[in-house]
PDB file of N, CA and C in Angstrom:
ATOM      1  N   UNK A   1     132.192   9.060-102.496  1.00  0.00           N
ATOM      2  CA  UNK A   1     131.158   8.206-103.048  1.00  0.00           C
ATOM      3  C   UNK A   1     131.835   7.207-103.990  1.00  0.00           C
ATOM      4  N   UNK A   2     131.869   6.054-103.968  1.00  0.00           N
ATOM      5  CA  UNK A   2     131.976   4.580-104.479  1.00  0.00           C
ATOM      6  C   UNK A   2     131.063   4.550-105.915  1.00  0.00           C
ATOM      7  N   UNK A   3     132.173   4.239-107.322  1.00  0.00           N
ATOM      8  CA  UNK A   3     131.080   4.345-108.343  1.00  0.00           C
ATOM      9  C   UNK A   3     130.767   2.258-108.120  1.00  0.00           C
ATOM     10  N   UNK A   4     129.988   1.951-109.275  1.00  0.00           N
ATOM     11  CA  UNK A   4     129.888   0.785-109.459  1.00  0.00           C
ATOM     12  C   UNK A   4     130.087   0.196-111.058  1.00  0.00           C
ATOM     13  N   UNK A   5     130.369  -0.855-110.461  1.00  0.00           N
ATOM     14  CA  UNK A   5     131.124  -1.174-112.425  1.00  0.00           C
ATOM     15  C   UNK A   5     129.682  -2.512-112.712  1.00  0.00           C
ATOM     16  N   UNK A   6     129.426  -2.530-114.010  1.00  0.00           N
ATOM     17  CA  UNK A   6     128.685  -3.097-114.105  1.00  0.00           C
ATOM     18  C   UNK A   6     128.859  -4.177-115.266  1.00  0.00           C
ATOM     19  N   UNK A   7     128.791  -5.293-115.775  1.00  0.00           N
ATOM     20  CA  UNK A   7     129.181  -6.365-116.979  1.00  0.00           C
ATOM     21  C   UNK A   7     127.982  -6.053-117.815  1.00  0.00           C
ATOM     22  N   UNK A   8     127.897  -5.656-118.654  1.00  0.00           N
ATOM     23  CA  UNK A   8     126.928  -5.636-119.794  1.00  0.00           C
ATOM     24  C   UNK A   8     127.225  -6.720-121.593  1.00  0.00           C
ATOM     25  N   UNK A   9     126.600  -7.806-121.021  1.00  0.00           N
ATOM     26  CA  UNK A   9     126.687  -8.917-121.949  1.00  0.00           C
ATOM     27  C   UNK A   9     125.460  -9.182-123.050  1.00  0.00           C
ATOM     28  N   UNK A  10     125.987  -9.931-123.874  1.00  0.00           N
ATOM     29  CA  UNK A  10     125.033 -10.069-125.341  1.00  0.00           C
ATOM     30  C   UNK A  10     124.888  -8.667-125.791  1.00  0.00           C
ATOM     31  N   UNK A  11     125.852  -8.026-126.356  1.00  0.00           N
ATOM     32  CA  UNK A  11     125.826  -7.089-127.017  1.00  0.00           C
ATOM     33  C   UNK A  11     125.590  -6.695-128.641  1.00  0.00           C
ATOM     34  N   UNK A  12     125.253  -6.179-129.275  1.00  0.00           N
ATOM     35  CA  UNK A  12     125.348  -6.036-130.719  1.00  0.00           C
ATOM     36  C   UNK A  12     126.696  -6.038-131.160  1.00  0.00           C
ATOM     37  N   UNK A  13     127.221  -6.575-132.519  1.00  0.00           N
ATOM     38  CA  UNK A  13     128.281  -6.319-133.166  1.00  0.00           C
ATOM     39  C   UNK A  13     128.481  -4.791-132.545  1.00  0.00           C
ATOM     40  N   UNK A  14     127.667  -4.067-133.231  1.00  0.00           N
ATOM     41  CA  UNK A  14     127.586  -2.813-133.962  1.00  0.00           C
ATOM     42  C   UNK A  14     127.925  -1.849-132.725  1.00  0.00           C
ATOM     43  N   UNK A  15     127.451  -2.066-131.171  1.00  0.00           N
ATOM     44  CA  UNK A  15     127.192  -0.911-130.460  1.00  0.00           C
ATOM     45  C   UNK A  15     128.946  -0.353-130.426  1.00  0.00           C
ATOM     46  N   UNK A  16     128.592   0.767-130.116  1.00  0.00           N
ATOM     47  CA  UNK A  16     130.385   1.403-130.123  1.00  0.00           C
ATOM     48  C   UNK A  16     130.204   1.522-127.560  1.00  0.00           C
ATOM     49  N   UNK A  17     131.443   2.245-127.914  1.00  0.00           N
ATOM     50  CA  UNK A  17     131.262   2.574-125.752  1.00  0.00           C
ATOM     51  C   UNK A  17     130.895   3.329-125.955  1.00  0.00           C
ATOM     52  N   UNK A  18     130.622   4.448-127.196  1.00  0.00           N
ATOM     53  CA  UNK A  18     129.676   6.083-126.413  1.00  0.00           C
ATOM     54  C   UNK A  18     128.317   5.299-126.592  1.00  0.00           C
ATOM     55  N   UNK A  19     127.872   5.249-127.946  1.00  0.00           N
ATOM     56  CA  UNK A  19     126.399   4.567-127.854  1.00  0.00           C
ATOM     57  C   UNK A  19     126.224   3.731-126.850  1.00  0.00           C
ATOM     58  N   UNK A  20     126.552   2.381-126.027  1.00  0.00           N
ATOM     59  CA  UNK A  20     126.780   1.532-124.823  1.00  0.00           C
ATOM     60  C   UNK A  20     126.426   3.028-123.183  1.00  0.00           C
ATOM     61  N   UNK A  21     127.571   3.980-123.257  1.00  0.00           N
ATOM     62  CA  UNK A  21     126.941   5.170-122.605  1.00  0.00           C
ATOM     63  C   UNK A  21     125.691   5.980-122.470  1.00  0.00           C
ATOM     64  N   UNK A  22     125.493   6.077-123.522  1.00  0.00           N
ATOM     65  CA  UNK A  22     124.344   6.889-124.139  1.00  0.00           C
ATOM     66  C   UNK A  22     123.160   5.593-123.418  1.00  0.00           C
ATOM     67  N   UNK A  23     122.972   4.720-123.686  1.00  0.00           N
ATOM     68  CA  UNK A  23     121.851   4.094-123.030  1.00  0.00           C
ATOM     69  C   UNK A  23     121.957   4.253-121.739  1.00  0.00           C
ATOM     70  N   UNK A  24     123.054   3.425-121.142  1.00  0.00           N
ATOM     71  CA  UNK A  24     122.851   3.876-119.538  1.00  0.00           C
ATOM     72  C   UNK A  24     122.443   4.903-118.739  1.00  0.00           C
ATOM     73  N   UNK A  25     122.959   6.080-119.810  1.00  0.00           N
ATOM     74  CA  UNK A  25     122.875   7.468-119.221  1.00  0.00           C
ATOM     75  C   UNK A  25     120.880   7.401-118.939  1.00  0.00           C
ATOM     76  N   UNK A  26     120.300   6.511-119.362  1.00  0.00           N
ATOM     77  CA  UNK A  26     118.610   6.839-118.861  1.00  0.00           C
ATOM     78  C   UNK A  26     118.814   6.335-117.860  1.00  0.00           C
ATOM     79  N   UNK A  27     119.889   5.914-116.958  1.00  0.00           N
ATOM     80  CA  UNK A  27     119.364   5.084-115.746  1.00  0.00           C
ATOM     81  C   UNK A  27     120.164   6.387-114.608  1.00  0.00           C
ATOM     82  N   UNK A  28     121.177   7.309-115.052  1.00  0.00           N
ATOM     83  CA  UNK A  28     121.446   7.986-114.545  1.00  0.00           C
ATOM     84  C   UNK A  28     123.283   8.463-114.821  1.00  0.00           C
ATOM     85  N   UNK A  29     123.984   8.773-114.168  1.00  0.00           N
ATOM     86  CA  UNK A  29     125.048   9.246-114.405  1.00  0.00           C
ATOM     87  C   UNK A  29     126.317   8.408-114.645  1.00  0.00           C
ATOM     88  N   UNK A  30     126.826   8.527-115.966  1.00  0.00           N
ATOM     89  CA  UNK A  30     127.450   7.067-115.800  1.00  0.00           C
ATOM     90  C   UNK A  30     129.083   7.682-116.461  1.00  0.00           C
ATOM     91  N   UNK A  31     130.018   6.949-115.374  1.00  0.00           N
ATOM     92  CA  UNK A  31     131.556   7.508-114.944  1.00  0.00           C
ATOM     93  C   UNK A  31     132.140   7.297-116.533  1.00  0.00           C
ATOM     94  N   UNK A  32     131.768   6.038-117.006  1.00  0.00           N
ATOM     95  CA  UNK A  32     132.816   5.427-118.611  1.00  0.00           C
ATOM     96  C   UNK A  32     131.971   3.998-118.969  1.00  0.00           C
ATOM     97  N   UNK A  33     131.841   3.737-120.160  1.00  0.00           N
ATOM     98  CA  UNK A  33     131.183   2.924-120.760  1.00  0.00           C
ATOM     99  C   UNK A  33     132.072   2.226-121.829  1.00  0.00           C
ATOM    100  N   UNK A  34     133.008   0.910-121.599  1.00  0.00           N
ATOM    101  CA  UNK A  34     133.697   0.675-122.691  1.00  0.00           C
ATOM    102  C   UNK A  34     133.524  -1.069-123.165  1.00  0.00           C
ATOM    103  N   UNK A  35     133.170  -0.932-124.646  1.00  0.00           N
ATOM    104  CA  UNK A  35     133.079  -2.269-125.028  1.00  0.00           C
ATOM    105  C   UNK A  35     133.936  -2.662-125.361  1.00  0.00           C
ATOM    106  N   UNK A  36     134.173  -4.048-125.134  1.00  0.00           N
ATOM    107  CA  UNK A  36     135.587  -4.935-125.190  1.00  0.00           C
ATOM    108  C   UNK A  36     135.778  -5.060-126.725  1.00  0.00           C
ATOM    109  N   UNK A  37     136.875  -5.371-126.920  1.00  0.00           N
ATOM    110  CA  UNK A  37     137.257  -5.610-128.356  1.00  0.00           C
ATOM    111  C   UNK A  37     138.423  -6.667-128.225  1.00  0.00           C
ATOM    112  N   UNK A  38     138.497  -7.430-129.522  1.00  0.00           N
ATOM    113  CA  UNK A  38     139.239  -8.380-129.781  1.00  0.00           C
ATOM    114  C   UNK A  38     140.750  -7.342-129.962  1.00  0.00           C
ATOM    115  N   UNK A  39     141.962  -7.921-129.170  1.00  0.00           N
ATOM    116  CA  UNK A  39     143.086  -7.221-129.410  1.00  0.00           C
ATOM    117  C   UNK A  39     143.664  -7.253-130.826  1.00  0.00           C
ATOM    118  N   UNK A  40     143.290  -8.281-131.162  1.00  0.00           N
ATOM    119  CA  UNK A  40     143.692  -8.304-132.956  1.00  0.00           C
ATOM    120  C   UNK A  40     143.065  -7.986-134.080  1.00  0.00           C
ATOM    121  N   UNK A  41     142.019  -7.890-134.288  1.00  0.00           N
ATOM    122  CA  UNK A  41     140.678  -7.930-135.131  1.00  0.00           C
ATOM    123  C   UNK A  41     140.255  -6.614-134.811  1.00  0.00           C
ATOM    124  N   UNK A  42     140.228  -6.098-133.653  1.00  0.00           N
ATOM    125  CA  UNK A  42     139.283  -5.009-133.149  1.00  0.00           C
ATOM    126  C   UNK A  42     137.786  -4.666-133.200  1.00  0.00           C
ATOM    127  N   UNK A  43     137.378  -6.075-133.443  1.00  0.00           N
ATOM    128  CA  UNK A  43     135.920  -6.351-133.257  1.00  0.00           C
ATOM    129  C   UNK A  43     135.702  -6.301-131.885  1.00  0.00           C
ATOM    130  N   UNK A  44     133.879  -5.744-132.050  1.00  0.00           N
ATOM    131  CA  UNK A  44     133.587  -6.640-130.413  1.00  0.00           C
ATOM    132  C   UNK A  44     133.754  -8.095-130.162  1.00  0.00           C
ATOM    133  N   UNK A  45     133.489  -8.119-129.088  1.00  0.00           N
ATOM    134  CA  UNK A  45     133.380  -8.982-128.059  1.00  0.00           C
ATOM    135  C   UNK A  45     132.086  -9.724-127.582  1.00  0.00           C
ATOM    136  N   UNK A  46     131.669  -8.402-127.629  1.00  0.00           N
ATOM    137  CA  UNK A  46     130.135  -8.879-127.301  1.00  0.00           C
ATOM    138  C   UNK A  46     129.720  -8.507-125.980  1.00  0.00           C
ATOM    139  N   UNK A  47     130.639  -8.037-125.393  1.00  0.00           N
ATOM    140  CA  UNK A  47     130.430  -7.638-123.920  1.00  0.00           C
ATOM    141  C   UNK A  47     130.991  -6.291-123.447  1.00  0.00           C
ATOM    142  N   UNK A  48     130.739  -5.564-122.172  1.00  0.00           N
ATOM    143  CA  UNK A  48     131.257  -4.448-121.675  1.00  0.00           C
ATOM    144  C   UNK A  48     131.328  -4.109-120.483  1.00  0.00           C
ATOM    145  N   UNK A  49     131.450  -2.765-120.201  1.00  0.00           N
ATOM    146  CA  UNK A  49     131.803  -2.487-118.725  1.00  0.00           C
ATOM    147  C   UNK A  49     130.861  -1.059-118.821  1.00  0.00           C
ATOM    148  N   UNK A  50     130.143  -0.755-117.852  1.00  0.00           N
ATOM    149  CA  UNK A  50     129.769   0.654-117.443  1.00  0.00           C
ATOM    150  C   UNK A  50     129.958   0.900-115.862  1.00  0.00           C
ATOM    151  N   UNK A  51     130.894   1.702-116.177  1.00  0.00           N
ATOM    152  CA  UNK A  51     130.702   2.380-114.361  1.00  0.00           C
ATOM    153  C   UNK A  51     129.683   3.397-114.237  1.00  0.00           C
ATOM    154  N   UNK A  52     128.848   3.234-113.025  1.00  0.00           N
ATOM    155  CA  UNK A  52     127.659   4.083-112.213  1.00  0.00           C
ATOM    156  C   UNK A  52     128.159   5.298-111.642  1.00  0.00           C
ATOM    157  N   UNK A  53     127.518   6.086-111.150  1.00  0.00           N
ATOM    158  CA  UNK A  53     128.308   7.069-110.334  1.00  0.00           C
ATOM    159  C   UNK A  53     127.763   6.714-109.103  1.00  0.00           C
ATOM    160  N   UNK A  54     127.333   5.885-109.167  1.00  0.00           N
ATOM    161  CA  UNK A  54     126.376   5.520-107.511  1.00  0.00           C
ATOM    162  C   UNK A  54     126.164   4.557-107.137  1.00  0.00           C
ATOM    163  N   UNK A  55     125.546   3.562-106.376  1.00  0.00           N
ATOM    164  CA  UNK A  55     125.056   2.185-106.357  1.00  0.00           C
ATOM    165  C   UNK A  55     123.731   2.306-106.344  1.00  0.00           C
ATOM    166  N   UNK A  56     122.928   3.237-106.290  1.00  0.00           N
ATOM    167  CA  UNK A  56     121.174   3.597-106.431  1.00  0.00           C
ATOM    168  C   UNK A  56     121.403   3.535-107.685  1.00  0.00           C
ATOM    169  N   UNK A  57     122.179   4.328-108.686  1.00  0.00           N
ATOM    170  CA  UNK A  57     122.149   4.189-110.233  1.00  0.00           C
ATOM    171  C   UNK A  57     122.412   2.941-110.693  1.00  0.00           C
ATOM    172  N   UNK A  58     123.745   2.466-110.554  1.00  0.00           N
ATOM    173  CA  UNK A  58     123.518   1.213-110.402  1.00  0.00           C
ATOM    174  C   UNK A  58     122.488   0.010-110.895  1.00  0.00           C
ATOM    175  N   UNK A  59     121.991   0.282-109.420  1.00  0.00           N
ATOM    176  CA  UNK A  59     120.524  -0.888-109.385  1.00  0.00           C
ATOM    177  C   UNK A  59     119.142   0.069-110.372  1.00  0.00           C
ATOM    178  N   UNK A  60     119.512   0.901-110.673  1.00  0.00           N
ATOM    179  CA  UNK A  60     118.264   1.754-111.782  1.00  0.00           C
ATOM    180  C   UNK A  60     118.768   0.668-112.734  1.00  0.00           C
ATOM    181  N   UNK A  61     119.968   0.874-112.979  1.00  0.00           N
ATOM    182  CA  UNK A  61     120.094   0.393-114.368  1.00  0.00           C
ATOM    183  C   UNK A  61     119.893  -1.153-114.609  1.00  0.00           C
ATOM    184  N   UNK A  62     120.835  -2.075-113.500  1.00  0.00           N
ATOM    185  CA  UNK A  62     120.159  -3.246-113.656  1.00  0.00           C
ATOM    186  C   UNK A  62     118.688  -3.522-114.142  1.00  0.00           C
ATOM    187  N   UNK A  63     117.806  -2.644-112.992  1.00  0.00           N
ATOM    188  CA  UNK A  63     116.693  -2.776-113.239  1.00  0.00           C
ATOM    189  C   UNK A  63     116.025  -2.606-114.618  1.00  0.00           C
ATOM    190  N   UNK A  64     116.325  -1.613-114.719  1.00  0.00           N
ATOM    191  CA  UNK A  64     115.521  -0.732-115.895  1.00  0.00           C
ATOM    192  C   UNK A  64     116.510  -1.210-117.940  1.00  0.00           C
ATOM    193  N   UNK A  65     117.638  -1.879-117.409  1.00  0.00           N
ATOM    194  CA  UNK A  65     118.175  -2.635-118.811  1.00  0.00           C
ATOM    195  C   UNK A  65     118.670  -3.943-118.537  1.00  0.00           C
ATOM    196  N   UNK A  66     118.647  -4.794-117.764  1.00  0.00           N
ATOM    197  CA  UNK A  66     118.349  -6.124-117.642  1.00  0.00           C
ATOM    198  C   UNK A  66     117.397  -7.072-118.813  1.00  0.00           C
ATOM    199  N   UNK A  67     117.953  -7.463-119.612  1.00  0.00           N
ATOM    200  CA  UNK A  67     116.863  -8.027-120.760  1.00  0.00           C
ATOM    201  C   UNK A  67     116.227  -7.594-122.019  1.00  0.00           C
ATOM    202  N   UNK A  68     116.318  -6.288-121.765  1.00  0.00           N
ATOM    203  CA  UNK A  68     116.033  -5.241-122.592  1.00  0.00           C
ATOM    204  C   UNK A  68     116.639  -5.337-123.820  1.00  0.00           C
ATOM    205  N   UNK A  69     115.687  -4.525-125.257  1.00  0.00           N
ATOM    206  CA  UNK A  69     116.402  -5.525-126.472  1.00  0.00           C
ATOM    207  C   UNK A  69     116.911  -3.797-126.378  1.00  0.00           C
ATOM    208  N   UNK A  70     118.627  -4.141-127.194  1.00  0.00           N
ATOM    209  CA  UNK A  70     119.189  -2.957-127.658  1.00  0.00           C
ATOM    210  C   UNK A  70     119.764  -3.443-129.179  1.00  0.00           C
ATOM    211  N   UNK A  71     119.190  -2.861-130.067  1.00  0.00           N
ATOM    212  CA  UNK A  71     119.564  -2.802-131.120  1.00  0.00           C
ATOM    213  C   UNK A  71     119.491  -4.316-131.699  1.00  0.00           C
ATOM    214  N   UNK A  72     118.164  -4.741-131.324  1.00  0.00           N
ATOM    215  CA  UNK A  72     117.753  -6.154-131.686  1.00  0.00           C
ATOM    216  C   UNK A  72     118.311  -7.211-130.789  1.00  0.00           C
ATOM    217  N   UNK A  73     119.017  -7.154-129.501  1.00  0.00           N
ATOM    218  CA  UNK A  73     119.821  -8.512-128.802  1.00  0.00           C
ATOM    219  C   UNK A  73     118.971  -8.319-127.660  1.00  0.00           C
ATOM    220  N   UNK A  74     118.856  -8.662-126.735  1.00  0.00           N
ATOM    221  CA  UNK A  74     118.314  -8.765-124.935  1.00  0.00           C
ATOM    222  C   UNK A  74     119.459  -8.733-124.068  1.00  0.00           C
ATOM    223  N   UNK A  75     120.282  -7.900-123.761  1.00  0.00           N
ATOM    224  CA  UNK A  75     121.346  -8.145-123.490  1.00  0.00           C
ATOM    225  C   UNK A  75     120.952  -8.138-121.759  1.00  0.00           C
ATOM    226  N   UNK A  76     121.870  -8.671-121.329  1.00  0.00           N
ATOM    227  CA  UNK A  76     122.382  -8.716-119.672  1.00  0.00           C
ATOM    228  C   UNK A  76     123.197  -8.059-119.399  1.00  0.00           C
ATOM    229  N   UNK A  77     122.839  -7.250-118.077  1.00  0.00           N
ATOM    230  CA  UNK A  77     122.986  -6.376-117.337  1.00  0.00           C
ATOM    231  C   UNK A  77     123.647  -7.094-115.671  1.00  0.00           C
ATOM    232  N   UNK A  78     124.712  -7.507-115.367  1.00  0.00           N
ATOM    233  CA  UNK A  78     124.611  -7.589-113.766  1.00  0.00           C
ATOM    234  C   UNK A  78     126.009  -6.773-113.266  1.00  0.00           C
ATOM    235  N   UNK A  79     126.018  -6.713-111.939  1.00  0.00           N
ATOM    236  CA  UNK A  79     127.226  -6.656-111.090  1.00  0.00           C
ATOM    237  C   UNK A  79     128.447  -6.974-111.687  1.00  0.00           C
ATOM    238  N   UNK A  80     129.217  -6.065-112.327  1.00  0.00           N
ATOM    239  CA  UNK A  80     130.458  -6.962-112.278  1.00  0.00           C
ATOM    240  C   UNK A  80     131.467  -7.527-111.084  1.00  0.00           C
ATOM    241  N   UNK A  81     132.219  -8.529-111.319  1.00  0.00           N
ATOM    242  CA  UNK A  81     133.021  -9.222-110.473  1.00  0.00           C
ATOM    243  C   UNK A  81     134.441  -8.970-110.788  1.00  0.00           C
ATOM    244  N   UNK A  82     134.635  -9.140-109.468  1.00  0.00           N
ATOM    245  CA  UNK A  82     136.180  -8.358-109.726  1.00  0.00           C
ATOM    246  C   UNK A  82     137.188  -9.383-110.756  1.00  0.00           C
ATOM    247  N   UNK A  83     138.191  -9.127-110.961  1.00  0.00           N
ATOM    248  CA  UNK A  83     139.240  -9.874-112.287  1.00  0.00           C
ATOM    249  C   UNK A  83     139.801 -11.065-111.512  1.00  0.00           C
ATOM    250  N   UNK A  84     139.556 -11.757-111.957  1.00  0.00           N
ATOM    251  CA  UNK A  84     140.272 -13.095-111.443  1.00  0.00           C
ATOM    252  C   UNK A  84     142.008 -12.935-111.523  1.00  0.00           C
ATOM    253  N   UNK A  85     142.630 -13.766-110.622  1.00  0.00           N
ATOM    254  CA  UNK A  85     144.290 -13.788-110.479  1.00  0.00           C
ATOM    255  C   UNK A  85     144.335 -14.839-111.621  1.00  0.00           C
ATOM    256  N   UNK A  86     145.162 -14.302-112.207  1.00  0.00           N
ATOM    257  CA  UNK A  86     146.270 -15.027-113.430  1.00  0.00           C
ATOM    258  C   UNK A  86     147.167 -15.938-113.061  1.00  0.00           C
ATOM    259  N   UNK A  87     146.762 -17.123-113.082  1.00  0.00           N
ATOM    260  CA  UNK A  87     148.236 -18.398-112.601  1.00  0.00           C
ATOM    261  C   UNK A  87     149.518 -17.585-112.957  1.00  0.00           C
ATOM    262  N   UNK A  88     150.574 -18.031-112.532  1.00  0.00           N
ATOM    263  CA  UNK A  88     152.099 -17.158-112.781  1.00  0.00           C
ATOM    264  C   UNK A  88     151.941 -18.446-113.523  1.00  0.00           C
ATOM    265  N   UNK A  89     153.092 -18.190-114.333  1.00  0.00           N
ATOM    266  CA  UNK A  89     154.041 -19.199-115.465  1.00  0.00           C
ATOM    267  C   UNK A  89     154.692 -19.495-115.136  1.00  0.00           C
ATOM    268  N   UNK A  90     155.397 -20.851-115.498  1.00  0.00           N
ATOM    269  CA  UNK A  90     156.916 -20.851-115.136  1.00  0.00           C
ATOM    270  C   UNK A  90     156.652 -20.971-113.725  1.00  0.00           C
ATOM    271  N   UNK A  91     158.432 -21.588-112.969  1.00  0.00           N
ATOM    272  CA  UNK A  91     158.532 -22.024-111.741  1.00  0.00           C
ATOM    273  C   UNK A  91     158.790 -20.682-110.921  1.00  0.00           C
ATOM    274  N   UNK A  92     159.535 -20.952-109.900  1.00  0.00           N
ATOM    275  CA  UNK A  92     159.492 -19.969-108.535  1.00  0.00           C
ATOM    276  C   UNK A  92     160.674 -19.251-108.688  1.00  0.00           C
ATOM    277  N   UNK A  93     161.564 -19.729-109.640  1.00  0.00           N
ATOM    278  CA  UNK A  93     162.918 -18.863-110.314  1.00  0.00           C
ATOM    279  C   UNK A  93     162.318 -17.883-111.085  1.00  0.00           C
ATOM    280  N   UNK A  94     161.626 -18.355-111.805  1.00  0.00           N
ATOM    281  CA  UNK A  94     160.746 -16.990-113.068  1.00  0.00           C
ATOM    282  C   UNK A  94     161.438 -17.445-114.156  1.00  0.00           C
ATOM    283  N   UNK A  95     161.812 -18.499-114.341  1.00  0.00           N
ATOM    284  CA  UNK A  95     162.177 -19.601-115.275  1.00  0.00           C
ATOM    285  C   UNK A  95     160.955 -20.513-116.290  1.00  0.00           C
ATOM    286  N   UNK A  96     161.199 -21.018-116.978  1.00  0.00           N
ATOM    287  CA  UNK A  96     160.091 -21.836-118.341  1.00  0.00           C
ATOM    288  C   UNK A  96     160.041 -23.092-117.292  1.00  0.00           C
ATOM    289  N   UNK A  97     160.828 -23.750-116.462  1.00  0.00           N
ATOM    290  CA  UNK A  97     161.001 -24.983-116.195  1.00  0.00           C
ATOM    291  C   UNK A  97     162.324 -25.648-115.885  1.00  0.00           C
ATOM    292  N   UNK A  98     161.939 -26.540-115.114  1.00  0.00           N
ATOM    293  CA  UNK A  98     163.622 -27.446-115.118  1.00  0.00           C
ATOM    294  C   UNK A  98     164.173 -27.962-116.184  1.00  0.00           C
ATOM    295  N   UNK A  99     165.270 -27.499-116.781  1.00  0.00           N
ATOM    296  CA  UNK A  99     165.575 -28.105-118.286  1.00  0.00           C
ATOM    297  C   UNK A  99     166.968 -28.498-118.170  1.00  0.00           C
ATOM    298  N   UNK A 100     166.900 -29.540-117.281  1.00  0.00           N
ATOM    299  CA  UNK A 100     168.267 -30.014-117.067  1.00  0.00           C
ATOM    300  C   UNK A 100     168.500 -31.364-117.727  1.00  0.00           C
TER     301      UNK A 100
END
């Protein structure tokens, strides 16, 4: 069985990933719940990730927290999309550039 990852945006400062869990868990069984954080600061972000254990859970949850205020925000709920490719740097040597 295939879990599903989901983008959970407009988040509270405040929510932590278990609390972020803890909600989903009304929509059903949920694999990991983690909110992004600034690598330096270690603030949120404002955004997150929940994996489903299902794609019926899943779409519960879209459904059922799509818009929904958590902790005073309306946050969004969709599909996440997979990670975009990272331009390489530098030329085809693995070099900064021609610096001749």
């Amino acid at each position: 069985m295939a879990t599903v990852k989901l983008y959970v945006g407009n988040l509270p400062w405040s929510v932590t990933s278990d609390a972020l869990g803890q909600k989903f868990s009304e929509a059903g069984t949920v694999i990991s719940a983690q909110v992004i954080t600034d690598r330096y600061s270690g603030r949120s972000r404002g955004f997150g990730f929940v994996e489903m254990a299902t794609k019926e859970e899943a779409d519960k949850a879209i459904e059922m927290l799509n818009g929904q205020d958590f902790e005073g925000r309306q946050i969004v709920v969709n599909l996440a999309r997979p990670p975009r490719e990272k331009p390489s740097r530098g030329n085809d040597r693995g070099g900064w550039g021609d610096r001749r």
